[in-house]
Protein backbone atom coordinates (compact mmCIF):
# COMPACT_ATOMS: atom_id res chain seq x y z
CA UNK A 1 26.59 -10.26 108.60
CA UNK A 2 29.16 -9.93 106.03
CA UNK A 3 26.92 -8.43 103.55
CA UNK A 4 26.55 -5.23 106.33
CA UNK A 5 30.00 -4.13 106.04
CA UNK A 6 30.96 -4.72 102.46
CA UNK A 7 27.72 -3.14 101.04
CA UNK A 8 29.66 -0.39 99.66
CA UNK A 9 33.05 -2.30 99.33
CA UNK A 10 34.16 -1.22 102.32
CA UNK A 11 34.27 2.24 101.56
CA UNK A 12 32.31 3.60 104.46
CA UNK A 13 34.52 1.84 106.93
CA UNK A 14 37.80 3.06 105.16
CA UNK A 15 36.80 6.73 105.11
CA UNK A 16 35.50 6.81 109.04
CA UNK A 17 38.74 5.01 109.68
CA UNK A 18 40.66 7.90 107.95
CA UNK A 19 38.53 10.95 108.83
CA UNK A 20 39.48 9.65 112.61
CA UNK A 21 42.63 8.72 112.01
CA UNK A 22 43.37 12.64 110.09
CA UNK A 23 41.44 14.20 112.91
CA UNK A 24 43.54 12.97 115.53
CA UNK A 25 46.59 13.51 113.83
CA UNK A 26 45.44 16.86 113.33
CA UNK A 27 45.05 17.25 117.05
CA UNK A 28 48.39 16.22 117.97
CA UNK A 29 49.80 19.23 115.50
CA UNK A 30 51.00 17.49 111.99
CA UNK A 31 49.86 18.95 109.68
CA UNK A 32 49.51 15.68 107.36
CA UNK A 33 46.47 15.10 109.20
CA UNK A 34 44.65 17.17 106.70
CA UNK A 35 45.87 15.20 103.90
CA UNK A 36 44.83 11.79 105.58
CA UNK A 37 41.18 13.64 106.38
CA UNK A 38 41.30 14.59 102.71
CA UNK A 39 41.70 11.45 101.71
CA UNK A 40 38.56 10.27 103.95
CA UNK A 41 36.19 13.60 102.58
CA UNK A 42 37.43 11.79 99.03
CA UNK A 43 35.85 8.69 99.92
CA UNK A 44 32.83 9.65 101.81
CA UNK A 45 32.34 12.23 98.53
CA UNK A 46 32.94 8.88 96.32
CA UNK A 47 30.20 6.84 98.72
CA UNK A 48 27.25 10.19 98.02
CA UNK A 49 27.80 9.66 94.51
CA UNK A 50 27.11 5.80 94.56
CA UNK A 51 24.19 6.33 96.86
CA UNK A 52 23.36 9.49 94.91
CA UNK A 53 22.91 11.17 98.16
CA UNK A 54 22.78 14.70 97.45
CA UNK A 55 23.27 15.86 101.13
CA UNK A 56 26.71 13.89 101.86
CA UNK A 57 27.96 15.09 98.44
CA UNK A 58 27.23 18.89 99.16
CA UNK A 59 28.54 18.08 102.99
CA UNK A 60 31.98 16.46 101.99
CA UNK A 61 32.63 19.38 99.31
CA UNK A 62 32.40 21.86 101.78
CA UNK A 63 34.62 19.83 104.36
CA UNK A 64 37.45 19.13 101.77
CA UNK A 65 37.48 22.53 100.48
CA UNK A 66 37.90 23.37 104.40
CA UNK A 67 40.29 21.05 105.15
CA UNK A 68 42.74 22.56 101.73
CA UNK A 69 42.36 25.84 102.99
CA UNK A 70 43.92 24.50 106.43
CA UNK A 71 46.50 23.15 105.15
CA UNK A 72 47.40 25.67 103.21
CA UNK A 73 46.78 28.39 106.16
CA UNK A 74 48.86 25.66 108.42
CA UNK A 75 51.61 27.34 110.76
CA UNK A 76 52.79 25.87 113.87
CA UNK A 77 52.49 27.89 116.69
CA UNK A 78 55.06 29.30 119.02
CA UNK A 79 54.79 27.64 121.77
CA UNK A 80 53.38 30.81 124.07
């Protein structure tokens, strides 16, 4: 059982645990919840490249690339 979940050193749990940790702190409106959901594209990029999938590489590129452009786009809103 313990083999499941450190089959890729625990990588795979870490980055779901921060993509849903930055996506809901995205959803309450702070904008550091694209940094934490950075952080978990990062890792789920790192776990395509030790799996050499091709698909979650390409996939997390694109999403951490969206998630800068956020960020950088990021105004709070006025409250109308």
């Amino acid at each position: 059982m313990l083999s499941i979940l450190t089959k890729y050193y625990g990588l795979d749990l870490l980055a779901m645990g921060l993509s849903f940790l930055g996506i809901y702190t995205i959803g309450n409106k702070q904008r550091y919840g694209f940094v934490i959901a950075l952080c978990g594209n990062i890792l789920w990029l790192t776990l395509g490249i030790i799996t050499r999938s091709v698909g979650l590489i390409f996939a997390n590129a694109v999403i951490a690339a969206l998630y800068v452009r956020a960020y950088m786009r990021w105004q709070k809103t006025s409250g109308i």
